[in-house]
Protein backbone atom coordinates (compact mmCIF):
# COMPACT_ATOMS: atom_id res chain seq x y z
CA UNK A 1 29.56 -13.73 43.85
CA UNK A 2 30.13 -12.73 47.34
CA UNK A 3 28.52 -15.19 50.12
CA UNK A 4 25.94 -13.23 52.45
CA UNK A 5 28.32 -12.92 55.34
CA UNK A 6 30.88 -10.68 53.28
CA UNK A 7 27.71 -8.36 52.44
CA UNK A 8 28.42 -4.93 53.72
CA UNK A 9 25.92 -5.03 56.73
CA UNK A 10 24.18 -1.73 57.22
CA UNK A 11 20.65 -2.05 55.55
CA UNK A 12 21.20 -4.87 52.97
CA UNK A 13 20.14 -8.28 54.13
CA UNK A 14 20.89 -12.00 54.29
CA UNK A 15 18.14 -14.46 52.74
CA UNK A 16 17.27 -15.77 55.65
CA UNK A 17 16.37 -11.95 56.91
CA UNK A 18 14.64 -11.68 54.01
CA UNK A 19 12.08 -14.12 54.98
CA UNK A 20 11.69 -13.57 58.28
CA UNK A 21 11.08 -9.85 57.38
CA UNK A 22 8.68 -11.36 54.60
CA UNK A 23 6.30 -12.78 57.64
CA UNK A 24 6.64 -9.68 60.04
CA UNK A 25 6.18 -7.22 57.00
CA UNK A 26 9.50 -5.73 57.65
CA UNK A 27 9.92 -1.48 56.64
CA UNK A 28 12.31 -2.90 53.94
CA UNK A 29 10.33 -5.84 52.85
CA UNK A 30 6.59 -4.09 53.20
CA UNK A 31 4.09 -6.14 52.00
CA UNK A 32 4.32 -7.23 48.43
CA UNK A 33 0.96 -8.16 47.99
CA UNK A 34 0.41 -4.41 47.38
CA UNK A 35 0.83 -4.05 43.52
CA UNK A 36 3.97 -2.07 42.74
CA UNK A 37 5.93 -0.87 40.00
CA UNK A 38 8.83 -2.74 39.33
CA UNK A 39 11.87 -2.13 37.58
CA UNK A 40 13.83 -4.91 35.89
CA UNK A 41 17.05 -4.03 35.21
CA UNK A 42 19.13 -6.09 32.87
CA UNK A 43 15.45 -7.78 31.86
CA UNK A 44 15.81 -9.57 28.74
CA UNK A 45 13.56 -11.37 26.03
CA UNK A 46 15.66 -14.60 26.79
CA UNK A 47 13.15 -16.62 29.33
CA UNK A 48 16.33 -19.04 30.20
CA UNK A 49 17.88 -15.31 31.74
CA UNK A 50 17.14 -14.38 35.40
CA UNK A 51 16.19 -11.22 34.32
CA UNK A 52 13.10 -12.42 32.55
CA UNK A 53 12.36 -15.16 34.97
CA UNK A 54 12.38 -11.76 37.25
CA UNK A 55 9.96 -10.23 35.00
CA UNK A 56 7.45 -13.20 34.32
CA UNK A 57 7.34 -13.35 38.43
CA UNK A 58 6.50 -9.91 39.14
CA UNK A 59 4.07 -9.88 36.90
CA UNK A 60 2.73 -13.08 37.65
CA UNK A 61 2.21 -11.61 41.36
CA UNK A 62 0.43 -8.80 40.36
CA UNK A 63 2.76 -6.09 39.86
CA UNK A 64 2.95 -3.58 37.12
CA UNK A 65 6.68 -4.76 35.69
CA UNK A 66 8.78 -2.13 33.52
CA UNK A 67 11.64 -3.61 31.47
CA UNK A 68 14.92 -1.43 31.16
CA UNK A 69 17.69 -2.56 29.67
CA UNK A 70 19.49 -0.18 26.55
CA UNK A 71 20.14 -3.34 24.02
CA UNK A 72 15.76 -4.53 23.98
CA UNK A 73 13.01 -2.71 22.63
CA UNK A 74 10.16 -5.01 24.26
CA UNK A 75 10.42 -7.80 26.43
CA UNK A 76 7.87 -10.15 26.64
CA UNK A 77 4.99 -7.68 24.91
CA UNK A 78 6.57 -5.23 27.23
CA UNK A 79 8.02 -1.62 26.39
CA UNK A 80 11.41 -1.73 27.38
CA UNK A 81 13.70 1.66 28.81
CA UNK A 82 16.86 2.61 28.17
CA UNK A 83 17.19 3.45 31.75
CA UNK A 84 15.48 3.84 34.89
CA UNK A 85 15.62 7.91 34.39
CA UNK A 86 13.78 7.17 31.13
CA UNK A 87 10.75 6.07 32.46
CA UNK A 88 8.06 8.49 32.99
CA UNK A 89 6.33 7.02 35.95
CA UNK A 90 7.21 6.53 39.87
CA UNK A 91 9.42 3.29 40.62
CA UNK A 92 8.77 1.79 43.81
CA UNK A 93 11.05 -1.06 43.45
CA UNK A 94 14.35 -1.31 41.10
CA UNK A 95 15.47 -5.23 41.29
CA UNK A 96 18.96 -5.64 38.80
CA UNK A 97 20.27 -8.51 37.02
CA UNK A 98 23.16 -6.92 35.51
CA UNK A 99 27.29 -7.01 36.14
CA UNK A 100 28.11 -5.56 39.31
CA UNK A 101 30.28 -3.07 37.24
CA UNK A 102 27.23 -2.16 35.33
CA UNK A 103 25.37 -1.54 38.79
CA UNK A 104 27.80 0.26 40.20
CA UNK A 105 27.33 2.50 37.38
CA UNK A 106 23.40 2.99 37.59
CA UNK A 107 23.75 3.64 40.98
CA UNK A 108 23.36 7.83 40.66
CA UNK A 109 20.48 7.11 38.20
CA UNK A 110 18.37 5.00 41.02
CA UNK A 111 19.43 8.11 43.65
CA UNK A 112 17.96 9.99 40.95
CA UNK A 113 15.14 8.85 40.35
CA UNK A 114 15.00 8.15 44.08
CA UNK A 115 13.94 4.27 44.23
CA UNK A 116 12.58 3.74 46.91
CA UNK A 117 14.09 0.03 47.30
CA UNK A 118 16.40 -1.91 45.39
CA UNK A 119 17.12 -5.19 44.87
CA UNK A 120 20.95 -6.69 44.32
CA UNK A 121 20.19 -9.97 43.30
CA UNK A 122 23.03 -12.88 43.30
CA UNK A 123 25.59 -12.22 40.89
CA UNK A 124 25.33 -8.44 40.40
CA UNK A 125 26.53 -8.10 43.77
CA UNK A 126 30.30 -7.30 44.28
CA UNK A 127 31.78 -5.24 47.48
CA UNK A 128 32.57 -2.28 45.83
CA UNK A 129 28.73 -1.87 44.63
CA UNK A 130 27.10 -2.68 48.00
CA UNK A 131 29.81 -0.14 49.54
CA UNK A 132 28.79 2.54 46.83
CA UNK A 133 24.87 2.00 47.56
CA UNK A 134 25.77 2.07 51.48
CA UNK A 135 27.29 5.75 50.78
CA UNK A 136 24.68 7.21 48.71
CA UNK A 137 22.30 6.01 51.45
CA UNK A 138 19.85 3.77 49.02
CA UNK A 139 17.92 1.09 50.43
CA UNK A 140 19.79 -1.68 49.17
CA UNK A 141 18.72 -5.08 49.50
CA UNK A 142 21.18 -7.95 48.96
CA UNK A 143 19.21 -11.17 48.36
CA UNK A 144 17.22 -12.69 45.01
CA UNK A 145 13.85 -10.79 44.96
CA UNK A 146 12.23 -13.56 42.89
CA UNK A 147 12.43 -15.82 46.51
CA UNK A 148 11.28 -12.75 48.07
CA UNK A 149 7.81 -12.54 46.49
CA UNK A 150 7.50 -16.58 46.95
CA UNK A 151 8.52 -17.72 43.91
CA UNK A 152 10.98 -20.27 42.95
CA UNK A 153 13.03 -18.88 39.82
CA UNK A 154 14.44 -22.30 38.44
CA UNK A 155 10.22 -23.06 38.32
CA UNK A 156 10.15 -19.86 35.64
């Protein structure tokens, strides 16, 4: 896992950014207390996984959560997808929990599908990802999105 200050810099965040964009409803960070659609990528029916603590919190907050990971059918009473491309509807936010070689991999199916915002949470991150997103121009946002909406994920 990289540490925040080896993050490529142009549009992707620290933490502490995070929040402070959190309280001045930042263009990246625009107020999530407005239900949106939320992809989970790498979600998984294991509650101990981040990607289901992502999932429970999301949904917890409000938001319509979609499930997409290729090995689960349904996550917690949930439809799962295959992939982001595979779902029918508009995805406002993408926030992964997979590999960074995985993510690196998805990244022309969230230009695709043109997310809107995506989340790199700790531990999918690597430089060559963050680089990639920088290039295609995606709104990449470097930080754990659980924190971001409030919530503390080791409390899931």
């Amino acid at each position: 896992m990289l540490a925040p200050e080896r993050w490529p810099s142009a549009r992707l965040k620290t933490g502490k950014q995070i929040r402070a964009a959190l309280r001045t409803k930042d263009r990246h960070c625009d107020n999530w207390y407005v239900p949106k659609t939320v992809a989970v990528v790498g979600a998984s029916s294991d509650r101990r996984k981040f990607g289901n603590k992502a999932l429970r919190a999301f949904q917890a907050a409000g938001h319509r959560v979609i499930p997409v990971n290729p090995n689960e059918h349904e996550v917690e009473g949930i439809r799962s997808y295959r992939s982001v491309l595979d779902v029918p509807d508009v995805i406002d936010v993408a926030t992964v929990y997979v590999q960074p070689e995985v993510a690196l991999q998805l990244l022309p199916e969230f230009d695709k599908k043109a997310i809107p915002e995506i989340w790199i949470n700790p531990g999918a991150e690597s430089t060559e990802l963050l680089a990639e997103a920088k290039r295609r121009k995606l709104n990449v946002i470097a930080a754990c999105s659980i924190i971001a909406i409030g919530r503390d994920p080791y409390s899931l």
